[in-house]
Protein backbone atom coordinates (compact mmCIF):
# COMPACT_ATOMS: atom_id res chain seq x y z
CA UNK A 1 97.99 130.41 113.59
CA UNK A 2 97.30 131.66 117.03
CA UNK A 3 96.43 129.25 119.76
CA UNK A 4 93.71 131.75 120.36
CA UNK A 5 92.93 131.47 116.50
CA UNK A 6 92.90 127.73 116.78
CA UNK A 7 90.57 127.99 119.59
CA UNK A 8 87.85 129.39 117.66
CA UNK A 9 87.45 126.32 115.36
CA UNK A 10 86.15 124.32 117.64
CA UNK A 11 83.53 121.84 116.41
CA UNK A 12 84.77 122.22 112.80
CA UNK A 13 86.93 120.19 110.22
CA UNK A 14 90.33 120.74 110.37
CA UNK A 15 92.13 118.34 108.25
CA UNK A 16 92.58 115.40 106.82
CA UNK A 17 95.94 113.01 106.16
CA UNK A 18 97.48 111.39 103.13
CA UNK A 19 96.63 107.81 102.66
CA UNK A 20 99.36 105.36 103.83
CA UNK A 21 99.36 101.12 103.59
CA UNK A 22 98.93 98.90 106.68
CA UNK A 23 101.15 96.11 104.59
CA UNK A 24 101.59 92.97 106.37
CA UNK A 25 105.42 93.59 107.11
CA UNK A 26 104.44 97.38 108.99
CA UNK A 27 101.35 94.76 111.16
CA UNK A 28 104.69 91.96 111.79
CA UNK A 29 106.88 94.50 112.99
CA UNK A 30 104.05 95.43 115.64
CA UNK A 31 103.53 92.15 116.19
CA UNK A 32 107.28 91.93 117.23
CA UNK A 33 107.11 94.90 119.16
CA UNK A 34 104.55 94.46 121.27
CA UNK A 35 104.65 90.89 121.97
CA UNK A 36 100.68 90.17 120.35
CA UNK A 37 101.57 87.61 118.11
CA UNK A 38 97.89 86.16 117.29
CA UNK A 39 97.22 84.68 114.42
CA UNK A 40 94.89 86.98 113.04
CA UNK A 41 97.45 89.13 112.49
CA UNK A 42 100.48 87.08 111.34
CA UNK A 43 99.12 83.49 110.15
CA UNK A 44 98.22 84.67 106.55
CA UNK A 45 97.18 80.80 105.78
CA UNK A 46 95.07 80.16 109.23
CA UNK A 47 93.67 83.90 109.28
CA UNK A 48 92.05 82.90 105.72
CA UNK A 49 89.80 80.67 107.52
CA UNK A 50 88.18 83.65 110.11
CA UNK A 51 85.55 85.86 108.75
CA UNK A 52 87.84 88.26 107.61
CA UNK A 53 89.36 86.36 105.12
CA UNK A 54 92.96 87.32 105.76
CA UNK A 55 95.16 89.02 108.25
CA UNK A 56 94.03 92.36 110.07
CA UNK A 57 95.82 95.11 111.54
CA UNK A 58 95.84 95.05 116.04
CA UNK A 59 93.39 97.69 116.67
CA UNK A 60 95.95 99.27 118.31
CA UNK A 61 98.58 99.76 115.47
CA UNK A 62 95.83 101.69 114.05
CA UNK A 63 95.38 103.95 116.61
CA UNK A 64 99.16 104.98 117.05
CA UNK A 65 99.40 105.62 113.58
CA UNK A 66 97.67 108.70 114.97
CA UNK A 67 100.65 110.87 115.10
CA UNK A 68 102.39 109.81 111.83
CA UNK A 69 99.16 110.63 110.28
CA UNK A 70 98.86 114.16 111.76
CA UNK A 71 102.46 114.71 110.59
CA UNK A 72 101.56 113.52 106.98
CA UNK A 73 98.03 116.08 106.89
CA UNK A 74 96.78 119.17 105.94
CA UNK A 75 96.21 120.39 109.37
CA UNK A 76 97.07 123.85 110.67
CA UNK A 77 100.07 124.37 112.83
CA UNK A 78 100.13 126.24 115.49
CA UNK A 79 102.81 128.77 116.04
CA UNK A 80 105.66 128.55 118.46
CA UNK A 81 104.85 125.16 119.63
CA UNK A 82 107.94 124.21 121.61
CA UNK A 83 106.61 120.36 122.67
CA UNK A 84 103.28 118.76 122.75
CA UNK A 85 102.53 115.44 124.67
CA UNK A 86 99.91 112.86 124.39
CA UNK A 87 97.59 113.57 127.22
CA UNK A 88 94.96 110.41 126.54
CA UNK A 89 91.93 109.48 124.62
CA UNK A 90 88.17 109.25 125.39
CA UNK A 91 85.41 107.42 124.12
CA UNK A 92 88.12 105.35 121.70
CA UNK A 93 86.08 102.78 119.69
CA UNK A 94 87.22 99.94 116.58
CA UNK A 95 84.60 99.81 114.70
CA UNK A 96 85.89 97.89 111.66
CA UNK A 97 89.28 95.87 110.93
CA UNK A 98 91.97 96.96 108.65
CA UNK A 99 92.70 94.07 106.59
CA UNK A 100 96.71 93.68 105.44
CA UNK A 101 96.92 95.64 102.37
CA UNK A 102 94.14 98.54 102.88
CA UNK A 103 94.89 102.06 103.08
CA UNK A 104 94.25 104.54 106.03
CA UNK A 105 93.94 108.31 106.75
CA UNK A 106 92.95 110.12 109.65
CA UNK A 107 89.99 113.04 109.68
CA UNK A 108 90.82 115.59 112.64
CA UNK A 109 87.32 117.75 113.69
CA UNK A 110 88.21 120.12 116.96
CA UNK A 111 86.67 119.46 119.76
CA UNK A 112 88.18 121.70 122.21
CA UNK A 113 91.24 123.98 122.91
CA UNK A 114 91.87 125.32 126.40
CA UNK A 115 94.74 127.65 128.13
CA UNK A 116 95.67 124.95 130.70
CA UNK A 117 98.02 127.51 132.50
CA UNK A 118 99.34 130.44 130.28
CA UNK A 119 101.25 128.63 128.01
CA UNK A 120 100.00 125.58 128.14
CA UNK A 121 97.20 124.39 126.36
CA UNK A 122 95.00 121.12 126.02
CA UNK A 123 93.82 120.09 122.65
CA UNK A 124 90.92 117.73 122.33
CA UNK A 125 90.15 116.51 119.37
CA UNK A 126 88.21 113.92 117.23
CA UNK A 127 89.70 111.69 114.87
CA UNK A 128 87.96 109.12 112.64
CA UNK A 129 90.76 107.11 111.07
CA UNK A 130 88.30 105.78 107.22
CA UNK A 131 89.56 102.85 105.42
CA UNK A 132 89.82 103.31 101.94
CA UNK A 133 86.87 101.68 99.76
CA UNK A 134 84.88 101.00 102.78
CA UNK A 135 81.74 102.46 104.67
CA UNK A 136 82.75 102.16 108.04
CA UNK A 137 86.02 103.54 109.59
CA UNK A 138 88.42 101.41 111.55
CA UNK A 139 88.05 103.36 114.53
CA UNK A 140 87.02 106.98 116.09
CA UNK A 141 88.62 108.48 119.25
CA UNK A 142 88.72 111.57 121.01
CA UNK A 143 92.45 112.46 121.37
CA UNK A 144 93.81 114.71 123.81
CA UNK A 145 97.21 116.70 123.49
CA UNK A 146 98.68 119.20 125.68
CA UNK A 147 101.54 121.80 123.66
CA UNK A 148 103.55 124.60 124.93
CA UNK A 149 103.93 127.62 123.55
């Protein structure tokens, strides 16, 4: 698909990802990595004792599963992408907490898709990551990539 062709789907659907687990060893290895060692997260015996019963996921390792959930979706490609970059993210929101064990995917809708400079384009779009089995999603943000082409 065109970039042009892309372009015209603003404010629709345009995919959705597999499911994949936030197990407790993928939240301890972000745990390690970024230094944010609270208990919540890794204290499966104290985090029993909080309202959510166990350990969550940081808000955070949800939202940069972002990219290994577009990469496991249905959503178009464009054609002759040569790189794409994050740009940022509006509006980002956690609305609910992914306990150890639940399953994610990501919902992509198009916001926007402008020629930056021929060539380069900016993607906005939003994405809703749901938690499987529950009614609210773990987060929603508007994501913004720049590709070349």
């Amino acid at each position: 698909m065109t970039p042009q062709d892309m372009a015209t789907k603003a404010g629709e659907h345009l995919g959705t990802s597999e499911w994949v687990e936030m197990s407790q060893e993928r939240i301890n290895q972000f745990a390690e990595a970024t230094g944010d060692h609270q208990f919540i997260h890794i204290d499966e015996e104290k985090a029993k004792m909080t309202p959510f019963g166990g350990t969550i996921a940081h808000g955070f390792l949800t939202l940069s599963m972002i990219p290994y959930l577009s990469a496991n979706s249905d959503l178009p490609k464009v054609d002759g992408v040569k790189m794409g970059v994050n740009y940022g993210g509006n509006k980002t929101r956690f609305i609910s907490p992914v306990k150890s064990g639940k399953r994610i995917r990501g919902h992509w809708k198009l916001v926007d898709l402008t020629e930056k400079r021929p060539g380069q384009w900016q993607q906005t779009s939003e994405i809703t990551i749901e938690i499987e089995g529950e009614d609210k999603p773990a987060l929603i943000t508007e994501w913004i990539m720049q590709f070349f082409v």
